[in-house]
Protein backbone atom coordinates (compact mmCIF):
# COMPACT_ATOMS: atom_id res chain seq x y z
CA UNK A 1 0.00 0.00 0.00
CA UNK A 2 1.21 3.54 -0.76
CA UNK A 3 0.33 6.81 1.01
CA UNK A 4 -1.91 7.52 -1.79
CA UNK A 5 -4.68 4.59 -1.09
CA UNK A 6 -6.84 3.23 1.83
CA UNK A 7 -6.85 -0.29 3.11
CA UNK A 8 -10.19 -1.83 2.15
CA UNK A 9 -11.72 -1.95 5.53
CA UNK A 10 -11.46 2.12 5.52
CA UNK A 11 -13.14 2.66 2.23
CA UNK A 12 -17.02 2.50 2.85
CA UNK A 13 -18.96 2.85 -0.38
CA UNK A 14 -22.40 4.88 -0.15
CA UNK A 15 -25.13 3.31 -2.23
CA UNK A 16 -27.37 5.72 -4.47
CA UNK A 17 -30.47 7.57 -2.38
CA UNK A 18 -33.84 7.27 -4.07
CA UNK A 19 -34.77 9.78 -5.97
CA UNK A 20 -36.84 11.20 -2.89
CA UNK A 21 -34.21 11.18 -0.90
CA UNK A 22 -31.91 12.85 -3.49
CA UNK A 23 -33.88 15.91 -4.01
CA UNK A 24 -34.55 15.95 -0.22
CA UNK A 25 -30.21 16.31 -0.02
CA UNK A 26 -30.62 18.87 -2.86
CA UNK A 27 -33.20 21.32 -0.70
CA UNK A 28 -31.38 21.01 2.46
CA UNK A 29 -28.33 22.22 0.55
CA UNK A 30 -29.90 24.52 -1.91
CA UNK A 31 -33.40 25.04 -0.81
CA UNK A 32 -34.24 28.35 -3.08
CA UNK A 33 -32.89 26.47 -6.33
CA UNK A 34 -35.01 23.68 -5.22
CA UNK A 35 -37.96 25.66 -4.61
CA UNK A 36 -37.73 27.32 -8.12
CA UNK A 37 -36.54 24.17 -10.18
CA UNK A 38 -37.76 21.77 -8.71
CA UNK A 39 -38.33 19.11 -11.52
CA UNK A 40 -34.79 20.26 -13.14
CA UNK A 41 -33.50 19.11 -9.78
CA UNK A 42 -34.81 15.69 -10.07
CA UNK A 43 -33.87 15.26 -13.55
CA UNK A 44 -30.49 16.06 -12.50
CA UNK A 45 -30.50 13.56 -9.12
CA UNK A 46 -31.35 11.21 -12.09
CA UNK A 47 -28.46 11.69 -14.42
CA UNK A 48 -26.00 11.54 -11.72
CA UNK A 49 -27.69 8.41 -10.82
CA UNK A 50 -28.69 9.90 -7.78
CA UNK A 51 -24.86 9.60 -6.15
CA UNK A 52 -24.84 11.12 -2.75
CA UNK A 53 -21.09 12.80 -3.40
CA UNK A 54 -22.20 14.11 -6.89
CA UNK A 55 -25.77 15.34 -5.59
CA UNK A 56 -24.06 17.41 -2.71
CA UNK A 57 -21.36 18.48 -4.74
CA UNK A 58 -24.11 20.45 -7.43
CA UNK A 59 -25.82 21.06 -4.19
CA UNK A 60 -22.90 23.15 -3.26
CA UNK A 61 -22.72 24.55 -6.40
CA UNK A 62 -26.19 25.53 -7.17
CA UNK A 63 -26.77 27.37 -3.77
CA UNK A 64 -23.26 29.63 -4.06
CA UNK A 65 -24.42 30.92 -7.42
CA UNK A 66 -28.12 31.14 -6.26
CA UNK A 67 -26.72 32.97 -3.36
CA UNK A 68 -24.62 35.25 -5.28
CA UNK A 69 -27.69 36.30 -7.39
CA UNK A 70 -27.03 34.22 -10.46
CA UNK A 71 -29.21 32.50 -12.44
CA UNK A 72 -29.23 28.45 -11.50
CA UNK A 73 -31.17 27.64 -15.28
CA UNK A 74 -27.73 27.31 -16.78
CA UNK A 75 -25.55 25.78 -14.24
CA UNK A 76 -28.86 23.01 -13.93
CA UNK A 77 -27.87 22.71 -17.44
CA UNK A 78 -24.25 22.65 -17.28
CA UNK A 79 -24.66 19.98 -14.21
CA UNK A 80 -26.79 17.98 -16.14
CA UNK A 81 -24.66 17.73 -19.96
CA UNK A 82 -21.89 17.03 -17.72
CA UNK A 83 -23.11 13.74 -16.16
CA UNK A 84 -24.34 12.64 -19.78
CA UNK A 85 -20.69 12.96 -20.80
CA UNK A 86 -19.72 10.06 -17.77
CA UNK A 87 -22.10 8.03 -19.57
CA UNK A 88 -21.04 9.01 -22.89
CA UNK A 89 -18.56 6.24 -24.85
CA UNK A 90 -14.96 8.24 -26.06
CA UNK A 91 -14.87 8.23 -29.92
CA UNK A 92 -12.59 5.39 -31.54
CA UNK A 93 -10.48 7.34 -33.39
């Protein structure tokens, strides 16, 4: 083992919230963008699969630019094309 990685028993892997639960993680951590997009917010807890890390890291994100007075519309967007690339296959050539 290096200094870089975790022994096994130290790595505990979260399983994917419902999509109930997922928008519930998105309001308590951006409960205005929520409010006002509500079913972009659920499409995006779908196309990240509804991953608790990825849900509360666009959490983050949607509620500093909400909070700095920005419009959320694009960065839903922006969120969203960016998981569809994850699940995108790289070209061949």
């Amino acid at each position: 083992m290096n200094g870089l990685s975790l022994p096994d028993d130290a790595v505990f892997n979260l399983p994917p919230l419902t999509e109930d639960r997922a928008l519930d993680l998105l309001r308590i951590l951006a409960p205005s963008v929520v409010a006002d997009h509500q079913e972009e917010c659920l499409e995006l807890a779908r196309d990240v699969e509804c991953l608790p890390l990825a849900l509360h890291v666009a959490g983050r994100l949607l509620n500093a630019e909400s909070k700095m007075g920005w419009g959320v519309g694009e960065l839903l967007s922006d969120l969203r094309k960016g998981a569809k690339v994850i699940e995108s296959k790289a070209p061949l050539t």
